[in-house]
Protein backbone atom coordinates (compact mmCIF):
# COMPACT_ATOMS: atom_id res chain seq x y z
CA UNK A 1 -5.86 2.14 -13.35
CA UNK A 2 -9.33 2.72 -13.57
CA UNK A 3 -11.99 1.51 -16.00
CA UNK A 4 -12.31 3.32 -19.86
CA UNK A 5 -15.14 4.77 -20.98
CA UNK A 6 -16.78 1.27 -22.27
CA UNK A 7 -16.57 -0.51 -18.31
CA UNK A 8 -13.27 -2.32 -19.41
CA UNK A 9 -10.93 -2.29 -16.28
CA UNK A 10 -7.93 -2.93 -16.51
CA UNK A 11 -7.48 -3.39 -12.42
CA UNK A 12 -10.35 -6.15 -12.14
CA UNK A 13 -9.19 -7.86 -15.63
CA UNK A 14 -6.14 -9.48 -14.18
CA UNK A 15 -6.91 -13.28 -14.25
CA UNK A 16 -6.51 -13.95 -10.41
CA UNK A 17 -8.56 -10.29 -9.37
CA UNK A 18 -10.94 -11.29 -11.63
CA UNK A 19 -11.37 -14.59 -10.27
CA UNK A 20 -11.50 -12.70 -6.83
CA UNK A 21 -14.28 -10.11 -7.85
CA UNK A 22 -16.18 -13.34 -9.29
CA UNK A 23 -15.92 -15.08 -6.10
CA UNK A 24 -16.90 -12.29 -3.66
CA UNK A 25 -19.62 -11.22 -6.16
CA UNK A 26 -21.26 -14.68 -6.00
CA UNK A 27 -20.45 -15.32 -1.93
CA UNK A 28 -20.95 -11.84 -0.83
CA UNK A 29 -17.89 -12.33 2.19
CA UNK A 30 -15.60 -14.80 2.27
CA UNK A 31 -12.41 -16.05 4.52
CA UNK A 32 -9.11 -14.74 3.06
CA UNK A 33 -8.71 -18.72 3.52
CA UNK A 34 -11.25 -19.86 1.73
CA UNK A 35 -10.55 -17.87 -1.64
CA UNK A 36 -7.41 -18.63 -1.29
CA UNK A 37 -8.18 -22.47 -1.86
CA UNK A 38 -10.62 -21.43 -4.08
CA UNK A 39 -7.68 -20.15 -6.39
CA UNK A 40 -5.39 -22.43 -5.68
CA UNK A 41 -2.61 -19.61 -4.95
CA UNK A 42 -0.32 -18.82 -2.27
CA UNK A 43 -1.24 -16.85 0.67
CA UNK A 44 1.74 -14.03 -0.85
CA UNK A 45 -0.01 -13.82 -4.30
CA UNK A 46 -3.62 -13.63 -3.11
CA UNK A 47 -2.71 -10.70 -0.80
CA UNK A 48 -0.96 -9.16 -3.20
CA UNK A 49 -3.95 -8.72 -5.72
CA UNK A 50 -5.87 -8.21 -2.76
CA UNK A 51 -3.91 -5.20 -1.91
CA UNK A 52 -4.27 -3.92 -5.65
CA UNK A 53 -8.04 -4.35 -5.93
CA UNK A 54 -8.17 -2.72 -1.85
CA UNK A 55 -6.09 0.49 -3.24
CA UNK A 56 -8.56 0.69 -5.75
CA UNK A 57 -11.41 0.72 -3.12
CA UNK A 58 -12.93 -2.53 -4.76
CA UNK A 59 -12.47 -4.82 -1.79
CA UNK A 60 -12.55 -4.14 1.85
CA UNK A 61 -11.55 -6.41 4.15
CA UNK A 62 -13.07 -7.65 8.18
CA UNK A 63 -10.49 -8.51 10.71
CA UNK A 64 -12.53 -10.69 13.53
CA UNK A 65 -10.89 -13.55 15.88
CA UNK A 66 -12.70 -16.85 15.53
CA UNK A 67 -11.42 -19.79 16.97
CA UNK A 68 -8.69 -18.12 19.00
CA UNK A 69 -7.13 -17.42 15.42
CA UNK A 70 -6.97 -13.90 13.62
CA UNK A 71 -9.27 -14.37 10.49
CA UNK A 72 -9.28 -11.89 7.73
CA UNK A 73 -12.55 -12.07 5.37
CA UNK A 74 -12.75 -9.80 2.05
CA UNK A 75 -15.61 -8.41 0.25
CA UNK A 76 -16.87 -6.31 -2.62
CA UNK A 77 -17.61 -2.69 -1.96
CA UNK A 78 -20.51 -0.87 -3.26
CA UNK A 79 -17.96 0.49 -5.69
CA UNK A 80 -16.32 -2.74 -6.27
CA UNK A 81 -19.39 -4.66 -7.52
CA UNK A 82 -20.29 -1.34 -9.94
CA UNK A 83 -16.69 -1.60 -11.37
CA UNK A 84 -16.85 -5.60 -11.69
CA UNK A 85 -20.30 -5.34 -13.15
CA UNK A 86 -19.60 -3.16 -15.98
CA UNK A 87 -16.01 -5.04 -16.26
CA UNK A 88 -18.42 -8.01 -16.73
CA UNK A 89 -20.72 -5.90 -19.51
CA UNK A 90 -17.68 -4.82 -21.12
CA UNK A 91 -16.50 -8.07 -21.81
CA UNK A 92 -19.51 -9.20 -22.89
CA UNK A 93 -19.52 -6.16 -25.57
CA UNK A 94 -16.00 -7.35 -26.81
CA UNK A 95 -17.10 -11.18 -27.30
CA UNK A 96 -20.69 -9.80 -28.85
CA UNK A 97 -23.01 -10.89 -26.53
């Protein structure tokens, strides 16, 4: 589901993508580890709204080994941050600021 005509997304508004889009916004790249503590969620649940906001071309994700270990770190995409930003305007609109 994409966004309506005001920026409201529907895709991003979900409490834990949101939270995600938030996070990435502010850090640029993080470890899938790392926003996962962040959120306090499971590794099963993060993944799975990471594969809904990736579908939706709003995160990408970096596969690198660093200390021996397979690490996985997400970030916005160009259209990710344009979709979370007008999310972010939209809701602003609703409240009336």
């Amino acid at each position: 589901m994409r966004a309506d005509e005001g920026g409201f997304d529907a895709t991003i508004h979900a409490p834990n993508r949101l939270r995600i889009c938030a996070l990435l916004d502010t850090a640029g790249e993080a470890e899938f580890a790392v926003v996962q503590r962040q959120l306090d969620v499971s590794a099963s649940v993060l993944s799975k709204h990471v594969t809904v906001l990736m579908e939706a071309g709003y995160v990408a994700q970096r596969k690198a080994v660093r200390d021996t270990r397979q690490r996985v770190w997400l970030s916005l995409t160009r259209e990710g941050r344009q979709a979370y930003g007008a999310h972010r305007a939209a809701l602003r609109a609703i409240v009336g600021e």
